[in-house]
Protein backbone atom coordinates (compact mmCIF):
# COMPACT_ATOMS: atom_id res chain seq x y z
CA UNK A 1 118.19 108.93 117.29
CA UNK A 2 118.84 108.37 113.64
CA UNK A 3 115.18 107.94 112.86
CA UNK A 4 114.13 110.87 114.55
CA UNK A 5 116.56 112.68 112.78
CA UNK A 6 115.81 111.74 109.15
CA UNK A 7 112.04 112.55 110.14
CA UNK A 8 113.32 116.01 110.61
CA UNK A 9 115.19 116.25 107.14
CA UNK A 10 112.55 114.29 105.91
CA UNK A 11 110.04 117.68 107.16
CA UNK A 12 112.64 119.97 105.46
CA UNK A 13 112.49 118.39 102.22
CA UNK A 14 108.50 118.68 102.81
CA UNK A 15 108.60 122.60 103.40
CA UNK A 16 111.67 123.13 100.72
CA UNK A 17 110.01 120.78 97.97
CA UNK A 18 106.49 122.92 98.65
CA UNK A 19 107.14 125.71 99.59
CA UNK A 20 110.53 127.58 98.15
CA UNK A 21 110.63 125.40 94.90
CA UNK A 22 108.29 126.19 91.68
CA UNK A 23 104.81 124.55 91.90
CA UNK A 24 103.65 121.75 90.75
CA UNK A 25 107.15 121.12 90.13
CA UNK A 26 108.47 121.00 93.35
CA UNK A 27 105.50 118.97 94.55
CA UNK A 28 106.64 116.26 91.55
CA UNK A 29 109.92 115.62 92.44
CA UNK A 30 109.18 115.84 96.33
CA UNK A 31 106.42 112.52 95.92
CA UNK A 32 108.29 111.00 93.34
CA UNK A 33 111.56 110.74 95.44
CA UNK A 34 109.83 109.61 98.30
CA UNK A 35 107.67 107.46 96.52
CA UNK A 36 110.94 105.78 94.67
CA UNK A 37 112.92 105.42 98.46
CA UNK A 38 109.72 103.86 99.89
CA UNK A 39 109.10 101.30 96.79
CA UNK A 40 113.05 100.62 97.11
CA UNK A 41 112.55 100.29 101.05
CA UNK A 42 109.61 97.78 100.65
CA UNK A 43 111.26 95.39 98.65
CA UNK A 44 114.43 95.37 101.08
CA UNK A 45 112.19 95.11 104.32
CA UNK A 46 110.51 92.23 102.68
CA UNK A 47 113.73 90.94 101.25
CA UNK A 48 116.13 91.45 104.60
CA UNK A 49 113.49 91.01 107.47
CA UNK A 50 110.25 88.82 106.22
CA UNK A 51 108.38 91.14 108.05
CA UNK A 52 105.06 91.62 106.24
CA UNK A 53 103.19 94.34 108.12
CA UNK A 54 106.27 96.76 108.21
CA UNK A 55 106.70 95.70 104.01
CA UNK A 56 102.65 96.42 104.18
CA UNK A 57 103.41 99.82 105.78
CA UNK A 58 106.19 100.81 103.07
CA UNK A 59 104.14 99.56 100.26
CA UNK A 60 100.68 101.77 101.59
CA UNK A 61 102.70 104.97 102.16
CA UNK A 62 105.01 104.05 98.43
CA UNK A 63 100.51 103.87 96.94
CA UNK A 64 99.95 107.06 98.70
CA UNK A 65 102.94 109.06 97.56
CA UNK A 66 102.50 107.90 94.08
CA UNK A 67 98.62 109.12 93.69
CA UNK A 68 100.38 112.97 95.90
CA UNK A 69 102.66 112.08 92.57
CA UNK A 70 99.50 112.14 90.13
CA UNK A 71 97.78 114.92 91.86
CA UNK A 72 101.08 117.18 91.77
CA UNK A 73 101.49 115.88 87.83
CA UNK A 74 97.76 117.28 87.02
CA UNK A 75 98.12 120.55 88.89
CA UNK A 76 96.91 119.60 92.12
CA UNK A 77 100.14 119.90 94.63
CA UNK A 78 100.36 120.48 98.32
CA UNK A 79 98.50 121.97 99.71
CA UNK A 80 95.46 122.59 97.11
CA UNK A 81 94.86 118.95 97.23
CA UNK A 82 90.84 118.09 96.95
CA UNK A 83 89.06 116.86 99.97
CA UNK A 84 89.79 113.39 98.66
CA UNK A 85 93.01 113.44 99.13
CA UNK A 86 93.58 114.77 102.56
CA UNK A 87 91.21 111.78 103.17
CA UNK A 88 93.22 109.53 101.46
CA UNK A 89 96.44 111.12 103.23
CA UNK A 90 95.02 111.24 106.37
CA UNK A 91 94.11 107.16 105.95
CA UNK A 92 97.13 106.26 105.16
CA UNK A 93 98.78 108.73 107.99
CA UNK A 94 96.94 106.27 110.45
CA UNK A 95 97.56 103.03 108.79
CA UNK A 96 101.19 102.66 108.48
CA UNK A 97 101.34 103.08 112.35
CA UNK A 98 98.68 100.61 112.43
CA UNK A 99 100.43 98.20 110.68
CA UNK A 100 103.89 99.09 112.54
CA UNK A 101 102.22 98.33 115.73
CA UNK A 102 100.41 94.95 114.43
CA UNK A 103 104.09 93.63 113.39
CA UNK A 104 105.36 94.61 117.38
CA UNK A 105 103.30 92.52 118.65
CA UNK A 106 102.90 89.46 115.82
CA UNK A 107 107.12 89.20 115.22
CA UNK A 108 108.12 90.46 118.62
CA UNK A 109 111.25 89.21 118.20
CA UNK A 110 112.29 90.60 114.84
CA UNK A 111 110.61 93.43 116.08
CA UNK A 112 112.87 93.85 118.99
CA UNK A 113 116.02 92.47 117.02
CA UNK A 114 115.12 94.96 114.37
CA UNK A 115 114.94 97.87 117.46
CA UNK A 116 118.53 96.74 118.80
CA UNK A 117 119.86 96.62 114.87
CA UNK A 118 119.02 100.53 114.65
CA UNK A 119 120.54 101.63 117.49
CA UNK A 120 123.81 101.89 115.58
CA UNK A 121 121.88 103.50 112.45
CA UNK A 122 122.92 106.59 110.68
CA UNK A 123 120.24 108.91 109.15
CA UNK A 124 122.57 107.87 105.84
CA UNK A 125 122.12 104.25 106.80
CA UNK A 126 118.17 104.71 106.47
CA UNK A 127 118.70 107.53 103.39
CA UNK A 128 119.71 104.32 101.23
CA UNK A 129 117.96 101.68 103.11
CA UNK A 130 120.90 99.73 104.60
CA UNK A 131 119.42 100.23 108.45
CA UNK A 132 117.13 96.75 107.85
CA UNK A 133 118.78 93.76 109.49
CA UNK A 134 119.17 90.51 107.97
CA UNK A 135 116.49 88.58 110.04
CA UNK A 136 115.53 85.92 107.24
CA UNK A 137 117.01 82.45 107.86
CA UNK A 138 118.72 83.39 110.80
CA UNK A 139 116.29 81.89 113.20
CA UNK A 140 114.76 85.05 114.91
């Protein structure tokens, strides 16, 4: 539930950052705080789990939000993006689930022990990336 949830306030922010806030400057902080939680997420995925195609997901969709960042910085912010960049976007849109999927079936247990761990998440819990599990050196 908790994931599906922060999707949602994640889609908020999206509409709040781009579409009631000054632009480009909305567009700048919007990519810049979501590139900063995925970088942050990344490292503790990698750090807590050992998972590398979930870390691989974080660290393609951190890239991504950091060249929205550039765009927004030059003048270019959702949604007058170039055709480039909805290429890009759309790229990485389908790659992260890619790579998601890849790690279900290569670590299905971590995978599955990772599943069970965020049943008792909070959207707050995955706000400041405490909802990954400590899977490294426990065996699983």
């Amino acid at each position: 539930m908790a994931p599906g949830l922060y999707g949602v306030l994640v889609g908020i922010a999206v509409v709040v950052f781009t579409k009631l806030m000054p632009q480009p400057l909305g567009s700048i902080v919007l990519w810049a705080l979501i590139s900063a939680q995925l970088s942050w997420g990344a490292v503790n995925c990698w750090r807590r789990t050992g998972l590398p195609f979930a870390t691989a997901a974080m660290i393609t969709a951190a890239l991504l939000s950091t060249c929205l960042l550039t765009l927004a910085v030059i003048g270019r912010p959702y949604p007058t993006w170039p055709p480039e960049a909805w290429v890009l976007f759309a790229g990485v849109a389908l790659l992260g689930p890619l790579f998601l999927f890849i790690e279900s079936r290569v670590n299905r247990t971590k995978w599955k022990e990772w599943a069970h761990h965020m049943e008792q998440q909070t959207v707050w819990d995955i706000a400041i990336g405490r909802h990954f599990p400590q899977l490294r050196n426990r065996g699983v």
